[in-house]
N, C-alpha and C. Protein backbone atom coordinates (compact mmCIF):
# COMPACT_ATOMS: atom_id res chain seq x y z
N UNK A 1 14.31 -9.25 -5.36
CA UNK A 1 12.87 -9.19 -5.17
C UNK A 1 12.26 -8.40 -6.34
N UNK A 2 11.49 -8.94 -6.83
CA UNK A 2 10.42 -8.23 -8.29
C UNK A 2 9.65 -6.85 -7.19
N UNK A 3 9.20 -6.26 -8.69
CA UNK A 3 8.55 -5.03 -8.31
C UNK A 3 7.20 -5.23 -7.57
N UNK A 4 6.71 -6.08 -7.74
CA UNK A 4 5.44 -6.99 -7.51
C UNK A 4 5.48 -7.37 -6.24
N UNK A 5 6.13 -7.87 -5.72
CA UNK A 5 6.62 -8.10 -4.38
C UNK A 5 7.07 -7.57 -3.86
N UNK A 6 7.46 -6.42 -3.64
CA UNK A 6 8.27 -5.11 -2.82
C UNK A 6 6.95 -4.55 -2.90
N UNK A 7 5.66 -4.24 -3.66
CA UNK A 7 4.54 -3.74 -3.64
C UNK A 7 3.57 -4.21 -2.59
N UNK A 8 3.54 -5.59 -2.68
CA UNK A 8 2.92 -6.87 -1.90
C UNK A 8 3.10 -6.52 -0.34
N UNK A 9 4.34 -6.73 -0.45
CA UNK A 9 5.20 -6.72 1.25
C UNK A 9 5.24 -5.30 1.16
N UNK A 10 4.80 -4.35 1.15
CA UNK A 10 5.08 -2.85 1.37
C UNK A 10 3.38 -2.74 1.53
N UNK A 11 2.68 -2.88 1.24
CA UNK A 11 1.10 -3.11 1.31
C UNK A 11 0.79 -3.56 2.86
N UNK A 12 1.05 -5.26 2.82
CA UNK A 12 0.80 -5.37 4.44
C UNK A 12 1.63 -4.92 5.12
N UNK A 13 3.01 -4.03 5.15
CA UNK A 13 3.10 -3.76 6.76
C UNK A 13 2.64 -2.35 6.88
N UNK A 14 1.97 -1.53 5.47
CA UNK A 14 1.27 -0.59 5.56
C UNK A 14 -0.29 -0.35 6.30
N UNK A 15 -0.86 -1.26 5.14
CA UNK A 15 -2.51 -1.34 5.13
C UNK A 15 -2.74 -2.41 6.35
N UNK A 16 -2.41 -3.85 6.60
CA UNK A 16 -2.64 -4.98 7.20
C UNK A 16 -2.61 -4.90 8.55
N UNK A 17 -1.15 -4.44 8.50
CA UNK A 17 -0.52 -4.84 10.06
C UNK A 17 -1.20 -4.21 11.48
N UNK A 18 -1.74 -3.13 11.35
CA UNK A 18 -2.69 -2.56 11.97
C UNK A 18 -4.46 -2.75 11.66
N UNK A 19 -4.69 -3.83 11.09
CA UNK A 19 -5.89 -4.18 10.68
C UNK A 19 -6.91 -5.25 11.37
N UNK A 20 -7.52 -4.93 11.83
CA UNK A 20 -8.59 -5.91 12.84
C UNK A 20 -9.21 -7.23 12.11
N UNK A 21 -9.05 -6.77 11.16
CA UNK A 21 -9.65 -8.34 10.03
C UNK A 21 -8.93 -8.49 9.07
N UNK A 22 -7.58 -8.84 9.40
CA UNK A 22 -6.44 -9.21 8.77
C UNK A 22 -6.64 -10.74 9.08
N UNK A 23 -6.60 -11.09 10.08
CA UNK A 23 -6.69 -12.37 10.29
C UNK A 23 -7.78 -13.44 9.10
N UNK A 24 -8.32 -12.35 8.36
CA UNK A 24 -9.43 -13.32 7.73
C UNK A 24 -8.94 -12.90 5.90
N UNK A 25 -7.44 -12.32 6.00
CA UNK A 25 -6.82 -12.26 4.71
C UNK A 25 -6.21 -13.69 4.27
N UNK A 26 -6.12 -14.70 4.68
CA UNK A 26 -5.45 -15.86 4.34
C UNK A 26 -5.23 -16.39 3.10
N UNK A 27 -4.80 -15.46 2.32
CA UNK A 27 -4.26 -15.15 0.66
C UNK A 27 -3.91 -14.41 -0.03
N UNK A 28 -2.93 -14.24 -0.54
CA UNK A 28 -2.71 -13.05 -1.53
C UNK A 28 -3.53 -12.30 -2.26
N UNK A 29 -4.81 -13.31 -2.81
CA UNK A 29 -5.56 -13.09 -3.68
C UNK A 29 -6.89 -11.97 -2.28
N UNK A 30 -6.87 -12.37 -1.41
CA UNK A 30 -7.99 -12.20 -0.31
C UNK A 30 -7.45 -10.69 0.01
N UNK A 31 -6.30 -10.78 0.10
CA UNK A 31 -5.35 -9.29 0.40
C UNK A 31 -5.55 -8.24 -0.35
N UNK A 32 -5.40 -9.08 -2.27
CA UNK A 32 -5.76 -7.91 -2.81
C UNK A 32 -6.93 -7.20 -2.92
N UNK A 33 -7.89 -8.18 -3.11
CA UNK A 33 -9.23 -7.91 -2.74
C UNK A 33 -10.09 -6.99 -2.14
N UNK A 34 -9.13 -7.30 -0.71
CA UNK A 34 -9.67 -6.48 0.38
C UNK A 34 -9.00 -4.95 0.28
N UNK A 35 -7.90 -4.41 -0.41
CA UNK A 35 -7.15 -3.67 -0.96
C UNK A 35 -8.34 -2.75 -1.75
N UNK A 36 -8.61 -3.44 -2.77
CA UNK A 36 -9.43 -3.26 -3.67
C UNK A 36 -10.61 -2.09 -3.32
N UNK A 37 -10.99 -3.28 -2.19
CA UNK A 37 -12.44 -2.68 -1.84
C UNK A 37 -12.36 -1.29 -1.23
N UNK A 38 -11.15 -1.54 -0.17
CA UNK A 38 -11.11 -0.40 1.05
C UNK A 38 -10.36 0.93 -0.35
N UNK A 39 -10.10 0.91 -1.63
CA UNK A 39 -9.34 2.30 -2.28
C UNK A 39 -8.06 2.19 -1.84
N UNK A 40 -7.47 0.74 -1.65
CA UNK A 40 -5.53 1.13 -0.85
C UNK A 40 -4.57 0.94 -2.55
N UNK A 41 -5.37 0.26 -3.09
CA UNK A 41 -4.57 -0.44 -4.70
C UNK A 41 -4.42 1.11 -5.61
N UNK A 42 -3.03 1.25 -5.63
CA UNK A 42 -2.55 2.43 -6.48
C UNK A 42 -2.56 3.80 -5.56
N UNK A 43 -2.49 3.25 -4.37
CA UNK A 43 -2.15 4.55 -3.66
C UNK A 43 -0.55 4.91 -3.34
N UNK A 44 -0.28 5.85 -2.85
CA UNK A 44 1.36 6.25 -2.12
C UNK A 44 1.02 6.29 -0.43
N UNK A 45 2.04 5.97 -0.15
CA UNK A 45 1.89 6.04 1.48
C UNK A 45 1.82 7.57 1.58
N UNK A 46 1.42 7.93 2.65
CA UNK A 46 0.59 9.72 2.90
C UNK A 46 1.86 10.47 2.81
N UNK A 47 3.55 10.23 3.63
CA UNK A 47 4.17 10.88 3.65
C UNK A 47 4.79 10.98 2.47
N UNK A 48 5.05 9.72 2.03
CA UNK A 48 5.83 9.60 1.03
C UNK A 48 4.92 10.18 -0.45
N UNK A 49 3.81 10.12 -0.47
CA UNK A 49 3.18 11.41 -1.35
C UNK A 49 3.59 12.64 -1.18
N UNK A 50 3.32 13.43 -0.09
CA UNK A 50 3.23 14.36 0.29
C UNK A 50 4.70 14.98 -0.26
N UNK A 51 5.86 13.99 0.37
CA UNK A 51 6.94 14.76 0.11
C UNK A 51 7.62 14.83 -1.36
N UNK A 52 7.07 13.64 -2.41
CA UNK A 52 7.43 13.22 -3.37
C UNK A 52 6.78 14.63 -4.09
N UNK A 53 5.48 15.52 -3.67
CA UNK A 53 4.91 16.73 -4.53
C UNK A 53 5.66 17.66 -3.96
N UNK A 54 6.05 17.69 -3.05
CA UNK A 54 6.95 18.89 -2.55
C UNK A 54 8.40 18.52 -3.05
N UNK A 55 8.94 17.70 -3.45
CA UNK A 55 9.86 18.03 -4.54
C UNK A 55 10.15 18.32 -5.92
N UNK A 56 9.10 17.63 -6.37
CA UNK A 56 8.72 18.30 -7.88
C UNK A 56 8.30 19.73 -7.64
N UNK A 57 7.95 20.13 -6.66
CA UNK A 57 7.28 21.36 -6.92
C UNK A 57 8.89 22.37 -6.84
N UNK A 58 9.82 21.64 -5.76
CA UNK A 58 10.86 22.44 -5.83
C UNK A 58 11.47 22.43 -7.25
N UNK A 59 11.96 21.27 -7.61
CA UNK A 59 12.65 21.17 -8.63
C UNK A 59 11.69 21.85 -10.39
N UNK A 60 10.86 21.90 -10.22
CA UNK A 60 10.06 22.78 -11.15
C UNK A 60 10.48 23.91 -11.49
């Protein structure tokens, strides 16, 4: 699987799957879009931020 697609599929079962107007994503292109709009494009999932700064901070 490309990096692109582990991004893709890591997106909707993040952002989507719990989403009330998912049903009206019927495209990749509509997905990103809606990504776009809501600030989800170039984010980290909350924990996996969180803990990714608390190890640099250890290893610092």
């Amino acid at each position: 699987m490309r990096a692109e697609q582990v991004d893709i599929t890591r997106n909707l079962l993040h952002h989507c799957y719990t989403c009330d107007d998912a049903g009206f994503c019927l495209t990749e292109e509509a997905c990103r879009q809606c990504w776009l709009e809501h600030g989800l494009l170039g984010t980290e999932i909350g924990e996996a931020n969180e803990t990714q700064t608390l190890m640099q901070a250890y290893y610092e």
